[in-house]
N, C-alpha and C. Protein backbone atom coordinates (compact mmCIF):
# COMPACT_ATOMS: atom_id res chain seq x y z
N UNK A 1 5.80 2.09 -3.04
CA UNK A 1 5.31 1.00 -3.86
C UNK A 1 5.47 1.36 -5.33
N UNK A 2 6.05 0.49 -6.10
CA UNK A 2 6.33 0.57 -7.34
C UNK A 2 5.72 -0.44 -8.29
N UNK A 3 4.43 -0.42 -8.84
CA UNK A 3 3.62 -1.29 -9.32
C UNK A 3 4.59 -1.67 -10.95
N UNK A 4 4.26 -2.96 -11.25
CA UNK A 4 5.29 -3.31 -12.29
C UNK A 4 4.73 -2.87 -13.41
N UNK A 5 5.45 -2.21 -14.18
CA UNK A 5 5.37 -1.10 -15.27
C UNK A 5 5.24 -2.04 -16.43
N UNK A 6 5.44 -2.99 -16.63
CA UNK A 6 4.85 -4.15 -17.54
C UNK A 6 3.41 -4.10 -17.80
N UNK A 7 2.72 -3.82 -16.68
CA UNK A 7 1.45 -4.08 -16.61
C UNK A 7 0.84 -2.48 -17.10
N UNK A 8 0.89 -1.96 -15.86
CA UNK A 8 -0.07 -0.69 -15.35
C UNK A 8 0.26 0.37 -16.44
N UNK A 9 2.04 -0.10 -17.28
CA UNK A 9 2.50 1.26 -18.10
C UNK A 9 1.51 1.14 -19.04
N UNK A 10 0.85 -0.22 -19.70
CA UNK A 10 0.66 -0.73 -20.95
C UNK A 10 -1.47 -0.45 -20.74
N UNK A 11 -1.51 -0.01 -19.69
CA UNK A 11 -3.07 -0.14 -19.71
C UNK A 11 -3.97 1.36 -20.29
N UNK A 12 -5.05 1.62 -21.40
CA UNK A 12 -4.93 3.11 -21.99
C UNK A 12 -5.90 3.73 -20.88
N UNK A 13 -5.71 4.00 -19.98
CA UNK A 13 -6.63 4.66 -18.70
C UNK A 13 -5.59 5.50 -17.91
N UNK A 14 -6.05 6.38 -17.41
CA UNK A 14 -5.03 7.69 -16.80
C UNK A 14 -5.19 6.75 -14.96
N UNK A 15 -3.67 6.65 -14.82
CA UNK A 15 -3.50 5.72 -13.12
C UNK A 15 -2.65 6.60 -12.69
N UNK A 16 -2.79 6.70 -11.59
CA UNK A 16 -1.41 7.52 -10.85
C UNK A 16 -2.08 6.83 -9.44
N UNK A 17 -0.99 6.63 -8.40
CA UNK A 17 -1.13 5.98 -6.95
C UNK A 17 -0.48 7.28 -6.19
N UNK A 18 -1.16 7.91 -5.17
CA UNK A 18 -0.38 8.46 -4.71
C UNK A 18 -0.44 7.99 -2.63
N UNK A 19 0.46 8.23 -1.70
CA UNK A 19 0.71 8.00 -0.35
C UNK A 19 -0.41 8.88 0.21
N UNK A 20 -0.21 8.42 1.51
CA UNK A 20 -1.30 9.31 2.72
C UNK A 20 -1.26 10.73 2.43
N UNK A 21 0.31 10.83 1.90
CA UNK A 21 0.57 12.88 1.98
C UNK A 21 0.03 13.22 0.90
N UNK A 22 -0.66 12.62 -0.16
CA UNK A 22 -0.37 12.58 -1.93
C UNK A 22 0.53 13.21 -2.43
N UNK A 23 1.81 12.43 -1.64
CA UNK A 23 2.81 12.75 -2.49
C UNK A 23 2.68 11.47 -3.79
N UNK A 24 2.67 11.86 -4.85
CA UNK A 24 2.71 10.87 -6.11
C UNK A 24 3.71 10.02 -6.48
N UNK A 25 3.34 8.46 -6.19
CA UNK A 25 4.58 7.37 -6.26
C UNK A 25 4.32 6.84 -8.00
N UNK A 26 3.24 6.90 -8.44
CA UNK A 26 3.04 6.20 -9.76
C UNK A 26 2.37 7.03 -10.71
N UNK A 27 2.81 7.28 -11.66
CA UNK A 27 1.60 7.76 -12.81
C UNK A 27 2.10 6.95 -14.12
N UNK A 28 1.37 6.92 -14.82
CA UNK A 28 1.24 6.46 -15.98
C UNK A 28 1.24 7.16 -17.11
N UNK A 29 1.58 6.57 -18.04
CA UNK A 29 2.00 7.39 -19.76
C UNK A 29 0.62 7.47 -20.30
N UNK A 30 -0.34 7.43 -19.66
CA UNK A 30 -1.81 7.93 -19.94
C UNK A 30 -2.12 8.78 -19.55
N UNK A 31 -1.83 9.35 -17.99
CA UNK A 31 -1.63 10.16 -16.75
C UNK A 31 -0.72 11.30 -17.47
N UNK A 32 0.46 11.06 -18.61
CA UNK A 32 1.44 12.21 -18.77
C UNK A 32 0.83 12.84 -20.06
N UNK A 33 0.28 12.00 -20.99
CA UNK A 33 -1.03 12.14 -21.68
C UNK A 33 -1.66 13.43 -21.85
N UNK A 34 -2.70 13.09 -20.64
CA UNK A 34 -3.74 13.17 -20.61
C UNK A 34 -3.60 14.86 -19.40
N UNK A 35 -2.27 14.60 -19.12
CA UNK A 35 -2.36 16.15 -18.08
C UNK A 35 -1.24 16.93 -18.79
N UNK A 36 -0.16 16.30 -19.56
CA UNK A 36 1.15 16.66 -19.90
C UNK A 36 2.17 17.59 -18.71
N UNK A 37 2.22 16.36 -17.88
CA UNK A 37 3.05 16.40 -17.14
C UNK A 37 3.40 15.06 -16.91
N UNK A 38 5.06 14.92 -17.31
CA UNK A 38 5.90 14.23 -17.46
C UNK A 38 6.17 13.64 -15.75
N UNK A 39 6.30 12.14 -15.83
CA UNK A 39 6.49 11.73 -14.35
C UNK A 39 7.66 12.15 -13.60
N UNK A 40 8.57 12.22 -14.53
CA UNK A 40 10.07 13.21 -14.14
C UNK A 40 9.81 13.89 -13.14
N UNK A 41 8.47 15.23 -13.23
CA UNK A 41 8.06 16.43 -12.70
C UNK A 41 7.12 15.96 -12.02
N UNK A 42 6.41 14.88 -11.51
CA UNK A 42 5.49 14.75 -10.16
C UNK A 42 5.68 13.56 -9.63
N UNK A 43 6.15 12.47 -9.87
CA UNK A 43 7.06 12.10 -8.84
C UNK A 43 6.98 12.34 -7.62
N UNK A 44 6.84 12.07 -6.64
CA UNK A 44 7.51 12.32 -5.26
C UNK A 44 6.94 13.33 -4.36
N UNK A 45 5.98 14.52 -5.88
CA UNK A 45 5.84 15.50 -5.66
C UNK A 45 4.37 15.31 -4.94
N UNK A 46 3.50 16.49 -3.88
CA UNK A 46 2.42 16.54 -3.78
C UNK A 46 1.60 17.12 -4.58
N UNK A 47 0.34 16.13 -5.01
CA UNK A 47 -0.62 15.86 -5.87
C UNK A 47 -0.93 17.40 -6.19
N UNK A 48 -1.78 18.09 -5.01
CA UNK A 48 -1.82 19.35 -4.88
C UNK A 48 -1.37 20.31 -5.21
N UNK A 49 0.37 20.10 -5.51
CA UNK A 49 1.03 20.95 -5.96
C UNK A 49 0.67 21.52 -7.72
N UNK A 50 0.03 20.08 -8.21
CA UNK A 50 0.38 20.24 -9.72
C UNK A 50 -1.90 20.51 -9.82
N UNK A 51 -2.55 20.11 -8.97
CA UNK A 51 -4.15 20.66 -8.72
C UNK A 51 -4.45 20.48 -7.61
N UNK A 52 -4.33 22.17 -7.42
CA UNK A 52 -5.09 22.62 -5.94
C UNK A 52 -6.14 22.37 -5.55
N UNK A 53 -7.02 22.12 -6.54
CA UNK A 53 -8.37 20.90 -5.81
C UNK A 53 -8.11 20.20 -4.90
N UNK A 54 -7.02 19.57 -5.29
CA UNK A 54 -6.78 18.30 -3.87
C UNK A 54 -6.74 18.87 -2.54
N UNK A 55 -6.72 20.49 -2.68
CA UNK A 55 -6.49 20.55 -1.17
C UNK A 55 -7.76 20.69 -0.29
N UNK A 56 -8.83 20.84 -0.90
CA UNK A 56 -9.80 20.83 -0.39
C UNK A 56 -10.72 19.92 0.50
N UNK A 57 -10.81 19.56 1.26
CA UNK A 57 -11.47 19.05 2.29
C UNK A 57 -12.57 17.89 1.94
N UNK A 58 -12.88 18.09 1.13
CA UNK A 58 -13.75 17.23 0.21
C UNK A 58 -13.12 16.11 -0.60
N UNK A 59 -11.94 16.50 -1.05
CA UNK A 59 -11.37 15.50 -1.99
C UNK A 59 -10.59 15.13 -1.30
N UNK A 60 -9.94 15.29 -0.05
CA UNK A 60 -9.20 14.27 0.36
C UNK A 60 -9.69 12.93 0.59
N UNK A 61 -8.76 12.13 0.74
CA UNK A 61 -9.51 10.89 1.07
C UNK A 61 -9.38 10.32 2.24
C-alpha cells in the first residue's frame, strides 16, 4: 500500500505504515526528520532492523 504522498508527505507528524512482518512500506519526511533515516534505507526494510525494541514481545502488535 502506497498512501498518496500529496497528502501524508505534507502532514508535520512522524507516519511510517509498516506490514504484518514490519517490514516498512511508508515513512514520511517527518519520520526521516525526526530519526534521520532516509526512506531510501528503510523501505522494505524490517522496522526492527533500524529499533530493536520492536522485537520485543510487547511492542508487537
Amino acid at each position: 500500500m502506497n498512501p498518496s504522498p500529496s497528502v501524508l508527505d505534507r502532514i508535520p507528524a512522524g507516519i511510517f505504515l509498516a506490514d504484518g512482518g514490519l517490514s516498512v512500506r511508508y515513512w514520511n519526511p517527518c519520520m526521516e526528520d525526526w530519526t534521520g533515516i532516509p526512506v531510501a534505507e528503510i523501505r522494505d526494510r524490517p522496522l526492527d532492523s533500524f529499533f530493536p525494541a520492536f522485537r520485543e514481545p510487547g511492542l508487537r502488535i
